[in-house]
Protein backbone atom coordinates (compact mmCIF):
# COMPACT_ATOMS: atom_id res chain seq x y z
CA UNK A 1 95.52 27.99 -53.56
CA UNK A 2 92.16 26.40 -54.26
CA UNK A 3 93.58 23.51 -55.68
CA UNK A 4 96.18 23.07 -53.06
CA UNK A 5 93.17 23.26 -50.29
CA UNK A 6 91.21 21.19 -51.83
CA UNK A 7 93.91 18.15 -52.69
CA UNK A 8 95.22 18.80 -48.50
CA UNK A 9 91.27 17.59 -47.79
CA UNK A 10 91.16 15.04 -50.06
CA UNK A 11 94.72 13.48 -48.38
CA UNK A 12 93.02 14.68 -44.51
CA UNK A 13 90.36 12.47 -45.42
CA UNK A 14 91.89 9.72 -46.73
CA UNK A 15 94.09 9.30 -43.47
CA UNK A 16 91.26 9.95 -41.53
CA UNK A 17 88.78 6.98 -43.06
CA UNK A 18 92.50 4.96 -42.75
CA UNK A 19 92.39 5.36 -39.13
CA UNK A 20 88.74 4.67 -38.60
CA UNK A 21 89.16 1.53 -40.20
CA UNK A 22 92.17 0.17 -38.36
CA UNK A 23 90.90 1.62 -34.90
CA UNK A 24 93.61 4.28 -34.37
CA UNK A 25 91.48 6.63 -31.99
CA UNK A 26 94.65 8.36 -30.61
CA UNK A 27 95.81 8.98 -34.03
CA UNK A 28 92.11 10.81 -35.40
CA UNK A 29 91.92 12.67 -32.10
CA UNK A 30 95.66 14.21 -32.43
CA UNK A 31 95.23 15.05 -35.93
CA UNK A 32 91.66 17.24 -35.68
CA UNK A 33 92.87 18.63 -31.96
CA UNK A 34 95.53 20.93 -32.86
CA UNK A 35 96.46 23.42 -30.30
CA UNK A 36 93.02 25.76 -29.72
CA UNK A 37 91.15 23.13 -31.58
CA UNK A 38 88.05 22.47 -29.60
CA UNK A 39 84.40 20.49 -30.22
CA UNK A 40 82.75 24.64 -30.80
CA UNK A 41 85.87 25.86 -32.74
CA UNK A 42 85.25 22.66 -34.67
CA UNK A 43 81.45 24.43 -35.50
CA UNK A 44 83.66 27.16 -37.58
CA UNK A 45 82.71 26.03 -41.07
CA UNK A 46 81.06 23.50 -43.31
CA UNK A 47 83.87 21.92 -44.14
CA UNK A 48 84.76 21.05 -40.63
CA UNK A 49 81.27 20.29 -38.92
CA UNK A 50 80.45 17.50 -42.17
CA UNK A 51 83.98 15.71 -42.45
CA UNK A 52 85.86 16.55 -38.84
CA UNK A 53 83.34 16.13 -36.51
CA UNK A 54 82.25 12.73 -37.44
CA UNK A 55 85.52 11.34 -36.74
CA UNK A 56 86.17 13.65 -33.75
CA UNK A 57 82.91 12.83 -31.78
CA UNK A 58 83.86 8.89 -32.63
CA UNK A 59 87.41 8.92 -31.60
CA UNK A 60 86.50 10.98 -28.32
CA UNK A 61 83.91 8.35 -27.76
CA UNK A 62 86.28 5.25 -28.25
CA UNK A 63 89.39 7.00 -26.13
CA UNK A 64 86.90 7.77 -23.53
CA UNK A 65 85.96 4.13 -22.64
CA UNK A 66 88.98 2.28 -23.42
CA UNK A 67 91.83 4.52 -23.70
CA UNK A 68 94.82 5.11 -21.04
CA UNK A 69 93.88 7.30 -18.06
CA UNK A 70 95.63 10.09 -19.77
CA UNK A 71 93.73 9.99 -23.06
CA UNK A 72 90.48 9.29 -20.67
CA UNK A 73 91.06 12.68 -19.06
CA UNK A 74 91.76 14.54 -22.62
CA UNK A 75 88.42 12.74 -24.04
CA UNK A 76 86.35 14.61 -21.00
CA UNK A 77 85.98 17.73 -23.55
CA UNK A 78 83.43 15.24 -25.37
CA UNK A 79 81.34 14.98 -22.29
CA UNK A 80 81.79 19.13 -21.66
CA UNK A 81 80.15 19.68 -25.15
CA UNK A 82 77.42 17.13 -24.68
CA UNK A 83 76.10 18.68 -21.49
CA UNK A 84 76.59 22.13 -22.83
CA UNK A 85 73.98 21.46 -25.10
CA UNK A 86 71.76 19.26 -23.29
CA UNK A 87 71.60 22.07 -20.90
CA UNK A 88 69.60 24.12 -23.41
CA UNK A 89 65.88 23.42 -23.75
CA UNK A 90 63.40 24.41 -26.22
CA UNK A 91 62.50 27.03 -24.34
CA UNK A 92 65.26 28.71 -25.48
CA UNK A 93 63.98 29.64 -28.68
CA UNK A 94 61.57 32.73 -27.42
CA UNK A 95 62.24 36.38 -27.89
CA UNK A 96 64.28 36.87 -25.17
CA UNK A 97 66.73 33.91 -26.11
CA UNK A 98 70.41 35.51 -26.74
CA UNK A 99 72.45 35.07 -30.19
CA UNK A 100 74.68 32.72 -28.08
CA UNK A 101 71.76 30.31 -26.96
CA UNK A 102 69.89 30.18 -30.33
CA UNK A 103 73.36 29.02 -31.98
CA UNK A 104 73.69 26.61 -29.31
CA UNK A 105 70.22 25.49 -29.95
CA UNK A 106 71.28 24.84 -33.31
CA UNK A 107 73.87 22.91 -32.16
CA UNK A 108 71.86 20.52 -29.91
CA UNK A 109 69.40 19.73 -32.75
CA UNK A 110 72.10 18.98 -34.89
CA UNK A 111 74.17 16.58 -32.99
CA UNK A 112 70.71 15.00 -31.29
CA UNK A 113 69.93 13.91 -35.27
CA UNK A 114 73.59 12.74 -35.92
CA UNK A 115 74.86 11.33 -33.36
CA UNK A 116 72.40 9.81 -30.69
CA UNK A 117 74.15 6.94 -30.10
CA UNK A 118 77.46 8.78 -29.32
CA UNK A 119 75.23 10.93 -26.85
CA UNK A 120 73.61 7.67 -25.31
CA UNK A 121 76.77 6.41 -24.67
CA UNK A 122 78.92 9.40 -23.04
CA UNK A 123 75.60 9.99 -20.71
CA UNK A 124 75.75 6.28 -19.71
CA UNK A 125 79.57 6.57 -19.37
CA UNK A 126 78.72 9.64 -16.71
CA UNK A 127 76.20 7.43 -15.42
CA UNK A 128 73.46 9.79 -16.07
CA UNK A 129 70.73 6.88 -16.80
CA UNK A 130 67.55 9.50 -18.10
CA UNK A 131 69.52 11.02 -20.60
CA UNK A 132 71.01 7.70 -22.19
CA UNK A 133 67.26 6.63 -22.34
CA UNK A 134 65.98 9.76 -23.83
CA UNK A 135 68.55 9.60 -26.64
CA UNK A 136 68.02 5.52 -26.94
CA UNK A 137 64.43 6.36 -27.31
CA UNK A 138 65.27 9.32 -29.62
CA UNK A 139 66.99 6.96 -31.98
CA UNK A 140 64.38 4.45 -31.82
CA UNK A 141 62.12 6.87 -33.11
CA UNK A 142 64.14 8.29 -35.44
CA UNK A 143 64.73 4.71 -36.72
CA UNK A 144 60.70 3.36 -36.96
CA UNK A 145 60.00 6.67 -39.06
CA UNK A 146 63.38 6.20 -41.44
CA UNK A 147 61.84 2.20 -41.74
CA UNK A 148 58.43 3.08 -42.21
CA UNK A 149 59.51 5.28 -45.52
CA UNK A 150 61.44 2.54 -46.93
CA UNK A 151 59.43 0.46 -50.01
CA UNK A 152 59.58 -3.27 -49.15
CA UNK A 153 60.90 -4.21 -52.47
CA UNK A 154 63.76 -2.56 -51.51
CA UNK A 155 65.49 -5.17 -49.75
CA UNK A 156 69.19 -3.87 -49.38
CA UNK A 157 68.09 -0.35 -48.24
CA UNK A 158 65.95 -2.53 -45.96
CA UNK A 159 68.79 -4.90 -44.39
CA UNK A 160 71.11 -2.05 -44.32
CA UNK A 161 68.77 0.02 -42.22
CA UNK A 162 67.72 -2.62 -39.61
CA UNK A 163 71.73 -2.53 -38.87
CA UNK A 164 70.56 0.49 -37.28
CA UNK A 165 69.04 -0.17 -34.31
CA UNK A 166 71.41 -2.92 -32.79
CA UNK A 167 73.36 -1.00 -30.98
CA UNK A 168 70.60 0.82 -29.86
CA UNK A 169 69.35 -2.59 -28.41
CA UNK A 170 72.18 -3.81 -26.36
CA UNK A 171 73.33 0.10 -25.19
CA UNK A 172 69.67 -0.60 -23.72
CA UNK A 173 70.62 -4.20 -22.25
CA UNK A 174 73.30 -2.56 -20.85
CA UNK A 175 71.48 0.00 -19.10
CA UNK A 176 68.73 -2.33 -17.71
CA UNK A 177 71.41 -4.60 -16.43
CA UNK A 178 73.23 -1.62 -14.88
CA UNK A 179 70.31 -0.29 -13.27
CA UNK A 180 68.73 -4.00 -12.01
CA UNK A 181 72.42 -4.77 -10.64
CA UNK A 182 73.26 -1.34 -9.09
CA UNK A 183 73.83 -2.15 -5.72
CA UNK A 184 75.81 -4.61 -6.66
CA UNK A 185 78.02 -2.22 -8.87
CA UNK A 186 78.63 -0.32 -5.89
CA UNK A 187 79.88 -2.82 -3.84
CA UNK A 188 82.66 -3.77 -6.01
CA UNK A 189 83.39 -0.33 -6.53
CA UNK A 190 83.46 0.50 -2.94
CA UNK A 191 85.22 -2.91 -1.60
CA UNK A 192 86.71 -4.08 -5.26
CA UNK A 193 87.97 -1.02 -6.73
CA UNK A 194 88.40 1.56 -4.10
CA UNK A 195 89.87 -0.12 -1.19
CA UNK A 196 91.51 -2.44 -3.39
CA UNK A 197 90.88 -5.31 -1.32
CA UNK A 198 90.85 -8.86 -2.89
CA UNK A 199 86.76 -9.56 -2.39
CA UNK A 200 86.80 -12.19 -4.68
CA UNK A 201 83.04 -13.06 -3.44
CA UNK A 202 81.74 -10.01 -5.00
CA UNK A 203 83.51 -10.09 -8.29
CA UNK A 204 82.64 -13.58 -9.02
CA UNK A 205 78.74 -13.00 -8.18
CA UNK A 206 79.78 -9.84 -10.45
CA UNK A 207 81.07 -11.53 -13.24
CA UNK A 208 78.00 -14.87 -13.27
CA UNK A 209 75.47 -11.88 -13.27
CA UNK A 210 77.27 -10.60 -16.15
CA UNK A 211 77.18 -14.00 -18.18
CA UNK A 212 73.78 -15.02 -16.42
CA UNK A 213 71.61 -11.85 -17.39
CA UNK A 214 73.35 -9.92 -20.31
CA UNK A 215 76.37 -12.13 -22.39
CA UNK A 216 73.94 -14.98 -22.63
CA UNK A 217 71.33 -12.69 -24.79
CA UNK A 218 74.19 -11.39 -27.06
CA UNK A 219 74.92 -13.29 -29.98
CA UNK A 220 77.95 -12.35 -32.78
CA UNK A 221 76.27 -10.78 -35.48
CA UNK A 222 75.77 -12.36 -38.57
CA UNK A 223 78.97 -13.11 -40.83
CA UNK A 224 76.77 -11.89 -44.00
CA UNK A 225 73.91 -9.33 -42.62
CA UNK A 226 75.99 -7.02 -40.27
CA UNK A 227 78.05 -4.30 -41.19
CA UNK A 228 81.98 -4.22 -41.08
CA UNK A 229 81.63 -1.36 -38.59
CA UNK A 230 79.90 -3.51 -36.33
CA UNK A 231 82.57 -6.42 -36.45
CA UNK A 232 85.26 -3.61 -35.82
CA UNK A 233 83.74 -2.80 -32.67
CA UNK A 234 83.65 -6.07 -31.39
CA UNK A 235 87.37 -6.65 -32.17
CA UNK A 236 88.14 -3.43 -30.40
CA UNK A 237 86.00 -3.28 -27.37
């Protein structure tokens, strides 16, 4: 039985890194969530928390922003589990705290340290700006300590690691051009999206602003430096 569990996690994983690779979010997510498979039931074991959860927390993510409507709605259980825990404070941790909230606790601190950029991003998504800073910040932080450890003769754990922080960069481009153009994003909504009404005034200012103040920083990361990861993201999104 051992044998047969352990060669059914080797194959599960296998598939799994397949799909990561080619971009088959629809795939990863209908694999992990079976029927009564949620993010906490996902928390069960070892097992599950160090070789699901990855993959489910990144396939959410990815069906979330670009998926159909339908697979939009069904990636909302991401956002659920990430204000769950950001809903719990340190405060939590005193005498009085239950079982429940000290696991959840657990939880938070967990996912905060693995997955910032995942949490950045569904908070910007809800458009819940402080959040997506905190956790931009968080990483940041996380990322100057990590770079202050490494030795500087070590010059491929040093390139690898400043890979790091890009995305942390533009998410933050993103955000300041969000915020600066705000207004803005609510007229198209209202008169663009909403009402469905042609304004093509409003989407082209849209679009220069777009191209003026954010494109026109971004260029294609390097052919040799950046990671495949990063290129797959571009291709997809």
């Amino acid at each position: 039985m051992i044998r047969i569990r352990i060669e059914h996690e080797f194959w599960t994983q296998s598939m799994l890194i397949c799909c990561n690779q080619l971009n088959h979010w629809t795939s990863i997510s209908k694999h992990i969530f079976l029927p009564n498979t949620t993010f906490h039931t996902l928390w069960s074991n070892a097992y599950q928390i160090n070789y699901l959860m990855p993959y489910a927390v990144t396939s959410k993510l990815k069906l979330l922003i670009s998926g159909t409507k339908q697979e939009q709605l069904d990636a909302e259980d991401l956002c659920q589990f990430f204000n769950h825990l950001s809903t719990i404070t340190t405060n939590t941790t005193t005498t009085t705290t239950t079982s429940s909230s000290e696991t959840t606790f657990v939880k938070r601190s967990y996912i905060e340290k693995l997955y910032p950029f995942e949490l950045a991003t569904c908070f910007l998504y809800q458009k819940d700006f402080d959040y997506s800073k905190y956790y931009i910040q968080y990483a940041k932080d996380q990322f100057f300590l990590h770079w202050s450890q490494l030795s500087r003769l070590n010059e491929y754990g040093r390139r690898t690691t400043i890979q790091l922080i890009q995305p942390y960069y533009e998410l933050n481009q993103f955000l300041v051009f969000i915020e600066q153009n705000l207004s803005l994003l609510k007229i198209l909504e209202n008169r663009y999206l909403t009402n469905n009404q042609d304004d093509l005034i409003t989407r082209d200012l849209f679009l220069e602003r777009i191209q003026k103040d954010l494109l026109s920083q971004w260029k294609l990361p390097d052919v040799i430096r950046s990671s495949i990861s990063t290129w797959d993201d571009i291709v997809t999104n």
